[in-house]
PDB file of N, CA and C in Angstrom:
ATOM      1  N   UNK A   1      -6.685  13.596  -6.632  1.00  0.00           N
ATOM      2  CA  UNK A   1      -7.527  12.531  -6.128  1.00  0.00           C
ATOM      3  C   UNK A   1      -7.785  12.783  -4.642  1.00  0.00           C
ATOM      4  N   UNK A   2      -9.173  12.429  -4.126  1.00  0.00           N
ATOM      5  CA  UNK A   2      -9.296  12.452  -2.792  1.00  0.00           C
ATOM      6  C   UNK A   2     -10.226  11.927  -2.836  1.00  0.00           C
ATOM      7  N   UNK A   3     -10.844  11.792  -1.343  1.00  0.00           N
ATOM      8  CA  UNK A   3     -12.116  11.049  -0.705  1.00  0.00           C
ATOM      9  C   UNK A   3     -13.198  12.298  -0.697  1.00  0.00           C
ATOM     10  N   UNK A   4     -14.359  11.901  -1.595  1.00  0.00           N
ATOM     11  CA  UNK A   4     -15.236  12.625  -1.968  1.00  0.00           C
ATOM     12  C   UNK A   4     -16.788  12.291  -2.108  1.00  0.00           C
ATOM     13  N   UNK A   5     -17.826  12.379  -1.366  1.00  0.00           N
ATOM     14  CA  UNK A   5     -19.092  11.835  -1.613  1.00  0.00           C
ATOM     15  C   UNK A   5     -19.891  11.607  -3.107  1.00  0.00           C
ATOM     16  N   UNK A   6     -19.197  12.703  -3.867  1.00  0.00           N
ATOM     17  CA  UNK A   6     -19.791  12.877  -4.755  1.00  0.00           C
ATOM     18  C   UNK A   6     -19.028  12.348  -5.998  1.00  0.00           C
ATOM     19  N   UNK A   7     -17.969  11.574  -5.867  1.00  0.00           N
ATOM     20  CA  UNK A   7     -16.925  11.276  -6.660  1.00  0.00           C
ATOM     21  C   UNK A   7     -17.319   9.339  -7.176  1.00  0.00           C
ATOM     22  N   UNK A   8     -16.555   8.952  -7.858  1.00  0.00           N
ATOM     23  CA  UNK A   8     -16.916   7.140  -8.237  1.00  0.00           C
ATOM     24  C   UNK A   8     -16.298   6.274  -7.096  1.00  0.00           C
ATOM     25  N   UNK A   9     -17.704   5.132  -6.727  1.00  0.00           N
ATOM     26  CA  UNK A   9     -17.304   4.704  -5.745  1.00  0.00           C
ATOM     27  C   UNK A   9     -15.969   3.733  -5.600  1.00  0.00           C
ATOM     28  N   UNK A  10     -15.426   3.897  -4.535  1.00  0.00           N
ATOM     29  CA  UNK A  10     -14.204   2.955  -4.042  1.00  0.00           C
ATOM     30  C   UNK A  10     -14.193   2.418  -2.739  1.00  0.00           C
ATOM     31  N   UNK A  11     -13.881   0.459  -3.049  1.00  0.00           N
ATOM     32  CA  UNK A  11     -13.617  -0.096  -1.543  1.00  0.00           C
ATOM     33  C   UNK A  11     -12.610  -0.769  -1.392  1.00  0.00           C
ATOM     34  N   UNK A  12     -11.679  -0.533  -0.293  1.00  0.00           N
ATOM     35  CA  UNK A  12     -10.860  -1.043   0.102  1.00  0.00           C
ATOM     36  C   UNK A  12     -10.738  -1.257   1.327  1.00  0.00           C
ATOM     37  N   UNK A  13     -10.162  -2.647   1.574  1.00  0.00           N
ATOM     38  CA  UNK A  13     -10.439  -3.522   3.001  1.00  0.00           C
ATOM     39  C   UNK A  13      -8.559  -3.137   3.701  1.00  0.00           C
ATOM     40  N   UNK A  14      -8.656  -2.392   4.760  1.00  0.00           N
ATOM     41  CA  UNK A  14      -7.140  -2.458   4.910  1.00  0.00           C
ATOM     42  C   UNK A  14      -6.985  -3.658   6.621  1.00  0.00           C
ATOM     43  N   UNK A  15      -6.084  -4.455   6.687  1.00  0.00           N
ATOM     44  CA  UNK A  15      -5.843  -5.361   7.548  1.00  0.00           C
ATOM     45  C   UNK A  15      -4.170  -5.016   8.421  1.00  0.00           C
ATOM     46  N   UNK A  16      -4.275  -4.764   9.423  1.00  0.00           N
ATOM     47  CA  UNK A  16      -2.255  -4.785   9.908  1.00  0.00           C
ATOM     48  C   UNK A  16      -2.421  -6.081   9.746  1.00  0.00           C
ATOM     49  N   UNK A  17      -1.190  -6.073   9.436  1.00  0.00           N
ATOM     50  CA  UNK A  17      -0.533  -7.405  10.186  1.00  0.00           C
ATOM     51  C   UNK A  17       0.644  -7.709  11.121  1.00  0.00           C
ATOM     52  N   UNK A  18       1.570  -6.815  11.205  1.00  0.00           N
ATOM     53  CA  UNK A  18       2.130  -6.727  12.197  1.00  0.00           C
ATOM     54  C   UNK A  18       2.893  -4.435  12.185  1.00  0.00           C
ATOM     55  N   UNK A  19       3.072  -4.520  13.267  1.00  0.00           N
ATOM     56  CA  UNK A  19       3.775  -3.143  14.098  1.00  0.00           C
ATOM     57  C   UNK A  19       4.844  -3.077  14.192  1.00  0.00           C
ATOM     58  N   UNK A  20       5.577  -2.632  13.740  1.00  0.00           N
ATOM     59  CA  UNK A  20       7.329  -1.851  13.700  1.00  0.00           C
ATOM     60  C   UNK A  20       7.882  -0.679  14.140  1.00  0.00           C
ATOM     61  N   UNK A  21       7.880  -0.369  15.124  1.00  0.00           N
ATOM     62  CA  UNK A  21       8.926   1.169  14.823  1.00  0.00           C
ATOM     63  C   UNK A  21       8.046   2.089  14.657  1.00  0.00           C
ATOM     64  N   UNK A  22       6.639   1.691  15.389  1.00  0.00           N
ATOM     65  CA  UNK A  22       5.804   3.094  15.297  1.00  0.00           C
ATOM     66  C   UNK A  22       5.061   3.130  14.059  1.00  0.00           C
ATOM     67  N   UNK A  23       5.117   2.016  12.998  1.00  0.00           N
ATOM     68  CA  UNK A  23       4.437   1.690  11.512  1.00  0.00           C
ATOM     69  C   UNK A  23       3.898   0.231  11.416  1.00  0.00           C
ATOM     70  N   UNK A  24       2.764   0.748  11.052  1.00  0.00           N
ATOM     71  CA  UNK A  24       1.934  -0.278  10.318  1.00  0.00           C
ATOM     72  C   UNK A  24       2.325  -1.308   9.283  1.00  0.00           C
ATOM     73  N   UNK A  25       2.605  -2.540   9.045  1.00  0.00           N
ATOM     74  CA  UNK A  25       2.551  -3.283   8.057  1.00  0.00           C
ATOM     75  C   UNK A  25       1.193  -3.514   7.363  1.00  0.00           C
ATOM     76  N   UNK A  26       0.379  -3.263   6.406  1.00  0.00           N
ATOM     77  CA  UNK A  26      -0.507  -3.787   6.158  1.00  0.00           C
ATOM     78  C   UNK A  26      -0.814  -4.436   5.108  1.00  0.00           C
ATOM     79  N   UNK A  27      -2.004  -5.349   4.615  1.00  0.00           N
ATOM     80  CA  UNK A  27      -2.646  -6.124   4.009  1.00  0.00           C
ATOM     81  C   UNK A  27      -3.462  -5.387   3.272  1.00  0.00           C
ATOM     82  N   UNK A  28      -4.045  -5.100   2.158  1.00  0.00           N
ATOM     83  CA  UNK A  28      -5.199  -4.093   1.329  1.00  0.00           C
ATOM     84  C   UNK A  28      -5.906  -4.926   0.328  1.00  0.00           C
ATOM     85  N   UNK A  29      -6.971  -5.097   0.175  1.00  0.00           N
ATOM     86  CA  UNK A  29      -7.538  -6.127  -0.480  1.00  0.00           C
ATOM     87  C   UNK A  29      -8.858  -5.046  -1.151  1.00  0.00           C
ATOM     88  N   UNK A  30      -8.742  -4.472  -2.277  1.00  0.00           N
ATOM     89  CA  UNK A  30      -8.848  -3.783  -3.369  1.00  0.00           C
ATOM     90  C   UNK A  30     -10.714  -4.245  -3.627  1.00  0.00           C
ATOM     91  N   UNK A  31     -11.777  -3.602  -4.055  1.00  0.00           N
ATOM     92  CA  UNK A  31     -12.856  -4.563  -4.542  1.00  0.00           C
ATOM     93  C   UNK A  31     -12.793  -3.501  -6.030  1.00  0.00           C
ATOM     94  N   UNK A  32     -12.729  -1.845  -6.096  1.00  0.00           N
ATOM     95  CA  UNK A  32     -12.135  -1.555  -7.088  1.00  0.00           C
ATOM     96  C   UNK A  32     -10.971  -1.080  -7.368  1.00  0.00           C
ATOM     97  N   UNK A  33     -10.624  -0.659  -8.585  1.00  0.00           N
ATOM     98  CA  UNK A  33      -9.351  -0.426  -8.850  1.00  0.00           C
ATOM     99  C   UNK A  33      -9.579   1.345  -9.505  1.00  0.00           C
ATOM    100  N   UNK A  34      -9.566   2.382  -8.865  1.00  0.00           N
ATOM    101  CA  UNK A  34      -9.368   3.803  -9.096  1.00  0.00           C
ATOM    102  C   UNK A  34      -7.744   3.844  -9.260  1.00  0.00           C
ATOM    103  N   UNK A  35      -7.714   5.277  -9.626  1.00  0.00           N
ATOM    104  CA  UNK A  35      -6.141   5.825  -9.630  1.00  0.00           C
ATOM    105  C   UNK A  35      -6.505   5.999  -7.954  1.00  0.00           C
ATOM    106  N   UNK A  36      -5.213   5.333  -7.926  1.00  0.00           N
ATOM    107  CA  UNK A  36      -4.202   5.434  -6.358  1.00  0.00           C
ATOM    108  C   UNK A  36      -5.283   5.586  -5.310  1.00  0.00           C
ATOM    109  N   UNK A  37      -6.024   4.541  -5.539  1.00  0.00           N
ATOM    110  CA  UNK A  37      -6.499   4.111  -4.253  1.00  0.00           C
ATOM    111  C   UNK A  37      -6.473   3.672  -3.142  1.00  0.00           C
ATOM    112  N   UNK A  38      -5.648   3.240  -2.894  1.00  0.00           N
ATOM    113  CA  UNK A  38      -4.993   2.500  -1.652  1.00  0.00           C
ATOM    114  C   UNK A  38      -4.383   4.050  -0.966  1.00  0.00           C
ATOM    115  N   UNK A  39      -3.419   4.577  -1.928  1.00  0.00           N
ATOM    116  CA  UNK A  39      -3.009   5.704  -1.232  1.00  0.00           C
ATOM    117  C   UNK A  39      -3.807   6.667  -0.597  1.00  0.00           C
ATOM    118  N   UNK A  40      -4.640   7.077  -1.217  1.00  0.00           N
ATOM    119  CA  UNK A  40      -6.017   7.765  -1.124  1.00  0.00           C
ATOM    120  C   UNK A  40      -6.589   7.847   0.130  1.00  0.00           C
ATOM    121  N   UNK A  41      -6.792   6.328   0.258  1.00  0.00           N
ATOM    122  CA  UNK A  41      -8.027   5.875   1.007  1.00  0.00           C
ATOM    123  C   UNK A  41      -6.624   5.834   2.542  1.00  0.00           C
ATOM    124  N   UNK A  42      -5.762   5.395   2.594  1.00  0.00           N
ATOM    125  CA  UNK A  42      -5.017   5.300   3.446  1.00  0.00           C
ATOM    126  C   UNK A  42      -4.850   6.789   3.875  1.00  0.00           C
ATOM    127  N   UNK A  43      -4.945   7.603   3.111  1.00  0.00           N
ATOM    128  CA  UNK A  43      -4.191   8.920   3.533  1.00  0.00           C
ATOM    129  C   UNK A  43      -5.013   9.906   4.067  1.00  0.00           C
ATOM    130  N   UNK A  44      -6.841   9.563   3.450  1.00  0.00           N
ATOM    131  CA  UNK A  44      -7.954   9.811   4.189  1.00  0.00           C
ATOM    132  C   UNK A  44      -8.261   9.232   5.442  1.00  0.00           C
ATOM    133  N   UNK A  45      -7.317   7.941   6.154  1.00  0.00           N
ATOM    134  CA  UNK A  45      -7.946   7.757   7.138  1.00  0.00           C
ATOM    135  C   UNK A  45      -6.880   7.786   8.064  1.00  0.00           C
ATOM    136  N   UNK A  46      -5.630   8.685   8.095  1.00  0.00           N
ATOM    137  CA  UNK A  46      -4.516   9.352   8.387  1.00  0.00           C
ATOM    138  C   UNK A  46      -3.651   8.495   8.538  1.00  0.00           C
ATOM    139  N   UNK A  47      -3.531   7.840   8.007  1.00  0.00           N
ATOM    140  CA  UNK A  47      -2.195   6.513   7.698  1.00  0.00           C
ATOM    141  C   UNK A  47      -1.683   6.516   6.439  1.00  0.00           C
ATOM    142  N   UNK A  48      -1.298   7.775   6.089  1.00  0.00           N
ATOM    143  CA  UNK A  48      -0.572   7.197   4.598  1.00  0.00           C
ATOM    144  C   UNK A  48       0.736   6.619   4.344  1.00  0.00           C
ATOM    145  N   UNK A  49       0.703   5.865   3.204  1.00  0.00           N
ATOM    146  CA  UNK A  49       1.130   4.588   2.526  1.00  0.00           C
ATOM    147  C   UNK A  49       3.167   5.854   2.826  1.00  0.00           C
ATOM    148  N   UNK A  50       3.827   4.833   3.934  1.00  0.00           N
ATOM    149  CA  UNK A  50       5.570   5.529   3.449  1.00  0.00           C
ATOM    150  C   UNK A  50       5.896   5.345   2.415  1.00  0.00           C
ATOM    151  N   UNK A  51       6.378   6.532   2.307  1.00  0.00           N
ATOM    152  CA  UNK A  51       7.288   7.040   1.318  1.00  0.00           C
ATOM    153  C   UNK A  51       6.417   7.685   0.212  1.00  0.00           C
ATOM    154  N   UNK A  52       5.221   8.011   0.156  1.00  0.00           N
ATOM    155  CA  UNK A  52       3.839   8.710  -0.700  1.00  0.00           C
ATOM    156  C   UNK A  52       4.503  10.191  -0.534  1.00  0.00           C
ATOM    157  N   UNK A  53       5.042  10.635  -1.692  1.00  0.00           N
ATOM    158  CA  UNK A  53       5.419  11.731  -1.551  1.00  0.00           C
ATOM    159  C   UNK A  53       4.441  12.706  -2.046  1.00  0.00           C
ATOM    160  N   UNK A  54       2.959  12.362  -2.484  1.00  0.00           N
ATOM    161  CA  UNK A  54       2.272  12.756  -2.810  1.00  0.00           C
ATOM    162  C   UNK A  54       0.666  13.266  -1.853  1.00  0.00           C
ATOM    163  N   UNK A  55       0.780  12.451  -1.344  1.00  0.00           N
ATOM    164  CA  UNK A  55      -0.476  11.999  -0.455  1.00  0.00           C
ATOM    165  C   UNK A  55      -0.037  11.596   1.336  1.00  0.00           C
ATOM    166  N   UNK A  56       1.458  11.604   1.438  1.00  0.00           N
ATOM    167  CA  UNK A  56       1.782  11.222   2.643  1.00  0.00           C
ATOM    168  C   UNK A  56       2.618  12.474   3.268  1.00  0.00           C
ATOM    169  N   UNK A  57       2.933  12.126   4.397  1.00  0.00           N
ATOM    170  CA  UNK A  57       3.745  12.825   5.619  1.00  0.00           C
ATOM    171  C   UNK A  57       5.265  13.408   5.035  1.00  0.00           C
ATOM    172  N   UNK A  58       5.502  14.760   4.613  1.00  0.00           N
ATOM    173  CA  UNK A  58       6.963  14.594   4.356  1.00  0.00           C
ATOM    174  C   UNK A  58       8.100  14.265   5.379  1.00  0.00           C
ATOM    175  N   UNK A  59       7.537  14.913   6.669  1.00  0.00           N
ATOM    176  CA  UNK A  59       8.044  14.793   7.609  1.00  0.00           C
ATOM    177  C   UNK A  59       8.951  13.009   7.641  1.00  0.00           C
ATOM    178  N   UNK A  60       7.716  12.599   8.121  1.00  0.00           N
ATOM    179  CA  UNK A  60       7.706  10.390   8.511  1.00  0.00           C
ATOM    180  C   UNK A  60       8.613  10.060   7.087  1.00  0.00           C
ATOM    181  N   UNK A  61       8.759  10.874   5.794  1.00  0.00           N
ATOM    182  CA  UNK A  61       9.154  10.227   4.660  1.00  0.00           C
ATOM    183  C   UNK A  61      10.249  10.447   4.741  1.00  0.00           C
ATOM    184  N   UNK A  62      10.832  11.678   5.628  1.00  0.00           N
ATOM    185  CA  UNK A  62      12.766  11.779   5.751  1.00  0.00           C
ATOM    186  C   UNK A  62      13.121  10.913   6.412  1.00  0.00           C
ATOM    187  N   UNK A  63      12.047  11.068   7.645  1.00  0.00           N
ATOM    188  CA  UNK A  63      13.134  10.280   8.692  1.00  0.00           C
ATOM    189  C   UNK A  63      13.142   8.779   8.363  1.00  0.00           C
ATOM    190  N   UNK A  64      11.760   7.769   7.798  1.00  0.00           N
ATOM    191  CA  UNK A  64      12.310   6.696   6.828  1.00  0.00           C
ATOM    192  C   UNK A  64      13.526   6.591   6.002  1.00  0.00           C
ATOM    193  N   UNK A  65      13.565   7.888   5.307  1.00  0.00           N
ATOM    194  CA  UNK A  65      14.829   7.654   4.343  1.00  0.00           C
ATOM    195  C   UNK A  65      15.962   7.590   5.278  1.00  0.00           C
ATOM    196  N   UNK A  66      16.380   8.490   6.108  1.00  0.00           N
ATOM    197  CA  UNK A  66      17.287   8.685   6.787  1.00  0.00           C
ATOM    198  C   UNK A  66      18.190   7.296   7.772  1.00  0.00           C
ATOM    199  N   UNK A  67      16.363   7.256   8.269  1.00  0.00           N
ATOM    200  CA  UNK A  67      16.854   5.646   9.766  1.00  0.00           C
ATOM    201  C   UNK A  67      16.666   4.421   9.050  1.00  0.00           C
ATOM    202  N   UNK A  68      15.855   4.241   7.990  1.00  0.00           N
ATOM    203  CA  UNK A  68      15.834   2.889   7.287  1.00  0.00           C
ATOM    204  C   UNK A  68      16.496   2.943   5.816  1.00  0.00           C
ATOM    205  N   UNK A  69      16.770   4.104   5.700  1.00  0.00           N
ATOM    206  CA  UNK A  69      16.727   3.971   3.780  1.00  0.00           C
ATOM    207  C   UNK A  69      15.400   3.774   3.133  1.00  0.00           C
ATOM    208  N   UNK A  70      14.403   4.112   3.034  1.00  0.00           N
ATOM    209  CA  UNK A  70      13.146   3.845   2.164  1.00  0.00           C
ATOM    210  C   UNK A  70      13.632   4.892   1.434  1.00  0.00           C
ATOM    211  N   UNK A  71      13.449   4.559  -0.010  1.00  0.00           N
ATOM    212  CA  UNK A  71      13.793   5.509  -0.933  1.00  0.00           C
ATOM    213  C   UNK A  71      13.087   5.206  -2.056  1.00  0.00           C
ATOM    214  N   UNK A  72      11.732   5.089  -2.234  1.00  0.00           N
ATOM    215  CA  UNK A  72      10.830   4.961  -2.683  1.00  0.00           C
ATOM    216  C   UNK A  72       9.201   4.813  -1.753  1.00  0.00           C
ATOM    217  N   UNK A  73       7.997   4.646  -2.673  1.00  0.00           N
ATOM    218  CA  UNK A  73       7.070   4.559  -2.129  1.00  0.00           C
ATOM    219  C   UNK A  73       7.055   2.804  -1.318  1.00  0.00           C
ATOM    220  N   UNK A  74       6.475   2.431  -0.513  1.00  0.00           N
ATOM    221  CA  UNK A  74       6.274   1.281   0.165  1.00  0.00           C
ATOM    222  C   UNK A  74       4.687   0.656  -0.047  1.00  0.00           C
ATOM    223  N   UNK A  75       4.762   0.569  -0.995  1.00  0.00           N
ATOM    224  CA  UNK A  75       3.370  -0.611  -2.422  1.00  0.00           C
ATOM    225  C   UNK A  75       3.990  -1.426  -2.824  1.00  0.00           C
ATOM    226  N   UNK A  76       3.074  -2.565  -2.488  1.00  0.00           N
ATOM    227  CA  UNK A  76       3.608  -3.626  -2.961  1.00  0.00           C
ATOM    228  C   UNK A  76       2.437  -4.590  -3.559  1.00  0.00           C
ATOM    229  N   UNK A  77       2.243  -4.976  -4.431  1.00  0.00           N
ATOM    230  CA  UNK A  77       1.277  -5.428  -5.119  1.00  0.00           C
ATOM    231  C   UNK A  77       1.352  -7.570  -4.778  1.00  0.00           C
ATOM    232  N   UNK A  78       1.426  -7.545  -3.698  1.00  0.00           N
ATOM    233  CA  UNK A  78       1.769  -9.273  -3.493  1.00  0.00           C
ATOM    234  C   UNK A  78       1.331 -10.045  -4.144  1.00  0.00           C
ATOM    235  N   UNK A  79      -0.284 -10.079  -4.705  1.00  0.00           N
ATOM    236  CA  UNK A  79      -1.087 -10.889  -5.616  1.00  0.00           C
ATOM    237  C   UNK A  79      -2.106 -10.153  -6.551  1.00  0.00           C
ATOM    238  N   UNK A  80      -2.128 -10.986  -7.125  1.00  0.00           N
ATOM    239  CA  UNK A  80      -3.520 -10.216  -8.333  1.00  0.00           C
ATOM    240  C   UNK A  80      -4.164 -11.672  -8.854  1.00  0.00           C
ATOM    241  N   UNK A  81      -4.943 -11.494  -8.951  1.00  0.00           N
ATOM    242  CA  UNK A  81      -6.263 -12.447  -9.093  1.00  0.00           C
ATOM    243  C   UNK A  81      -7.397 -12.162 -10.192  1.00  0.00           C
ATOM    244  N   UNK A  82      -7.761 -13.000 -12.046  1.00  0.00           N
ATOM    245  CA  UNK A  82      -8.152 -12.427 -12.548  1.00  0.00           C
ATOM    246  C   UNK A  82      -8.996 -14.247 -13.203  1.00  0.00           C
ATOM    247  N   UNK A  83      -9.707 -13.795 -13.913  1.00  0.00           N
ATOM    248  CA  UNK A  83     -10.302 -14.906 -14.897  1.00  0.00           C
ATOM    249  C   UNK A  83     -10.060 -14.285 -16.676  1.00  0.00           C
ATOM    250  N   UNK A  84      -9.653 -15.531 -17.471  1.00  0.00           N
ATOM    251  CA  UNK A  84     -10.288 -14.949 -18.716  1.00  0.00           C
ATOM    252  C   UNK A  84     -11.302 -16.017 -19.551  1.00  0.00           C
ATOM    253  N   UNK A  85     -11.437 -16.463 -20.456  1.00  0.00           N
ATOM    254  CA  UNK A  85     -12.598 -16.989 -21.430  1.00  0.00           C
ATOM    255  C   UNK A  85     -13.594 -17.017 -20.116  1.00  0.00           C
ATOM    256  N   UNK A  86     -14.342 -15.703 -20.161  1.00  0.00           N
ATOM    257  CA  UNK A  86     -15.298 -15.463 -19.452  1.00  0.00           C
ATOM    258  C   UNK A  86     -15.768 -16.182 -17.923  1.00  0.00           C
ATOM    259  N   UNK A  87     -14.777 -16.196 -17.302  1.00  0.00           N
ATOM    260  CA  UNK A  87     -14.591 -16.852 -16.022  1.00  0.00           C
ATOM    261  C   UNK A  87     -14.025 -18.204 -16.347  1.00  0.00           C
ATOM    262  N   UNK A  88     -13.818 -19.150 -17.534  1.00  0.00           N
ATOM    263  CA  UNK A  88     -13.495 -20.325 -17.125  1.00  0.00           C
ATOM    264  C   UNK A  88     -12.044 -20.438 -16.745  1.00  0.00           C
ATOM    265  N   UNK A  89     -10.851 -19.969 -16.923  1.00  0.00           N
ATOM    266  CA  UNK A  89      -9.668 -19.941 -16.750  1.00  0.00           C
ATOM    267  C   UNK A  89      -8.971 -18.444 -15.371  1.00  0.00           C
ATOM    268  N   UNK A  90      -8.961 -19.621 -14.829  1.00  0.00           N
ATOM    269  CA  UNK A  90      -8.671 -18.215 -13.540  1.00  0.00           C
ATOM    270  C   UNK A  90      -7.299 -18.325 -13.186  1.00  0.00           C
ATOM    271  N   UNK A  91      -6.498 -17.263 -13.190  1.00  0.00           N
ATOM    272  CA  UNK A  91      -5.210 -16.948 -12.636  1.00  0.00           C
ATOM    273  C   UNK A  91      -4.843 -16.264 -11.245  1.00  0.00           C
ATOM    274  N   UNK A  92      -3.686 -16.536 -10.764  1.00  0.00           N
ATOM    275  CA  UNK A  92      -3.612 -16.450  -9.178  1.00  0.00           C
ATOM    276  C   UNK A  92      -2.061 -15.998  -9.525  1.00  0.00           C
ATOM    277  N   UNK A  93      -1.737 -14.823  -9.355  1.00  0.00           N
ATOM    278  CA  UNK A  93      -0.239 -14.530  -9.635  1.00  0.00           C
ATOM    279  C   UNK A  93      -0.099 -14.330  -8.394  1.00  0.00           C
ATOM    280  N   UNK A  94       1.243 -14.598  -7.638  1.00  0.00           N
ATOM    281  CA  UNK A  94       2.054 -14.096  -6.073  1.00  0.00           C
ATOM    282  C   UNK A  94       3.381 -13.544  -6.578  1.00  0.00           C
ATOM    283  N   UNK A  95       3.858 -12.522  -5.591  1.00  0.00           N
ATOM    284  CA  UNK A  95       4.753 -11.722  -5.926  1.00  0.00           C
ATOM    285  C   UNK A  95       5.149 -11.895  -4.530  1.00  0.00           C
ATOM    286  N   UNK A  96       6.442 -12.119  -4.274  1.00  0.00           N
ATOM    287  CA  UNK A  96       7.370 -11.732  -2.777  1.00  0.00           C
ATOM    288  C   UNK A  96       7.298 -10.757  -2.855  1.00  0.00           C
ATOM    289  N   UNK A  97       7.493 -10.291  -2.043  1.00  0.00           N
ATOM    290  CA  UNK A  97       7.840  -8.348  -1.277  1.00  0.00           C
ATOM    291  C   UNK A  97       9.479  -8.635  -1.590  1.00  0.00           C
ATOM    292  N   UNK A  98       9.726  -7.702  -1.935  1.00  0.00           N
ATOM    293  CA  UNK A  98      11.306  -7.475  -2.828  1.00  0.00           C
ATOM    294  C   UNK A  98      12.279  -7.706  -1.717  1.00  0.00           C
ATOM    295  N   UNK A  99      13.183  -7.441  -1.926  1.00  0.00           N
ATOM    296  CA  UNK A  99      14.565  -7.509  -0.470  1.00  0.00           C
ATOM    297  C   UNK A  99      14.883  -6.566  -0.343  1.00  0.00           C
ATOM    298  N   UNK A 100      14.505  -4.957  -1.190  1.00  0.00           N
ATOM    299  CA  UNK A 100      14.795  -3.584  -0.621  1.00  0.00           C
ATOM    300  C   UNK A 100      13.667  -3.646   0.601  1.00  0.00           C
ATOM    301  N   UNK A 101      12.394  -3.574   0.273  1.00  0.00           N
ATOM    302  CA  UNK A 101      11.583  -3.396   1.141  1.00  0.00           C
ATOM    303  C   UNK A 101      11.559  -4.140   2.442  1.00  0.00           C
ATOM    304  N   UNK A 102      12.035  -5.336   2.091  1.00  0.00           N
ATOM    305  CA  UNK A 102      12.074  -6.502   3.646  1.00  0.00           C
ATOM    306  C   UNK A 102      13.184  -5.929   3.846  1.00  0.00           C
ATOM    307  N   UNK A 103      14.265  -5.516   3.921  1.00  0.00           N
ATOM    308  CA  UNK A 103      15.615  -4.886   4.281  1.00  0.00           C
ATOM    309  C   UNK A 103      15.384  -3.639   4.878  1.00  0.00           C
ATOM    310  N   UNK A 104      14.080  -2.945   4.698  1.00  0.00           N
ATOM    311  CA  UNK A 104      13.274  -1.756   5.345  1.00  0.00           C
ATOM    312  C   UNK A 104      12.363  -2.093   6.477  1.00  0.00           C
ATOM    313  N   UNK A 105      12.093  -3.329   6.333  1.00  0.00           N
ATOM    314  CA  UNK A 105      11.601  -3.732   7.550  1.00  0.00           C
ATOM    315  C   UNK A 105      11.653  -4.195   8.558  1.00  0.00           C
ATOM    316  N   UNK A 106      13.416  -4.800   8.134  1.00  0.00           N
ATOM    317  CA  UNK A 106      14.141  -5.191   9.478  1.00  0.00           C
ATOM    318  C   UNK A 106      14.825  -4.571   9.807  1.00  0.00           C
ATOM    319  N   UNK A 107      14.977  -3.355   9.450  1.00  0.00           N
ATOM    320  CA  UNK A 107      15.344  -2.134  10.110  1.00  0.00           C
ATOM    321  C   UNK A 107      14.497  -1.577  10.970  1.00  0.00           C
ATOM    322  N   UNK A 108      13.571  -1.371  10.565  1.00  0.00           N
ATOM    323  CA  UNK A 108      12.303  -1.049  11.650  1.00  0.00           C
ATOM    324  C   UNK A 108      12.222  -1.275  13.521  1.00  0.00           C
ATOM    325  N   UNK A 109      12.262  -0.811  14.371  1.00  0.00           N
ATOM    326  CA  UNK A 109      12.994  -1.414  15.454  1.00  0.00           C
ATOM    327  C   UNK A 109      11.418  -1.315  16.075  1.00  0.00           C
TER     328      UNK A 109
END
């Protein structure tokens, strides 16, 4: 996967919200849904998603593991938002950010 002119289109809105330790917290608000888009699109615009052992920094991904413990990718899917019987019934799911990951972030200095 990569960022490609000629490839199916993808938009994603990325927002910080707050700065840690030299890292971005951010917000991503999806309009489609490709394979690993967020990563993608983050990693095309030289911020990729910690702990992306695929698409990200190996370097930034030790020393996470090392000084914070991240020992996985850092995605977090907070909400999802859908309708069904053809828009009349709309759902609003929220998800906390887990306590590994907030435990990665208050490590963050």
């Amino acid at each position: 996967m990569r960022v490609d002119p000629t490839g199916k289109p993808s938009v994603s809105h990325f927002k910080v919200l707050e700065r840690r330790g030299g890292h971005s917290f951010c917000e991503v608000r999806i309009e489609t849904g490709r394979t690993h888009q967020i990563r993608v699109h983050a990693a095309h615009l030289g911020h990729p998603v910690a702990g992306d052992d695929k698409y990200g920094d190996d370097e930034a991904n030790k020393r996470l593991a090392q000084q914070v413990g991240l020992k996985r990718l850092f995605l977090h899917a907070a909400s999802i938002e859908f309708a069904l019987d053809k828009g009349k019934t709309p759902y609003l799911i929220n998800a906390p950010l887990s306590e590994e990951l907030n435990a990665v972030l208050d490590r963050l200095v």
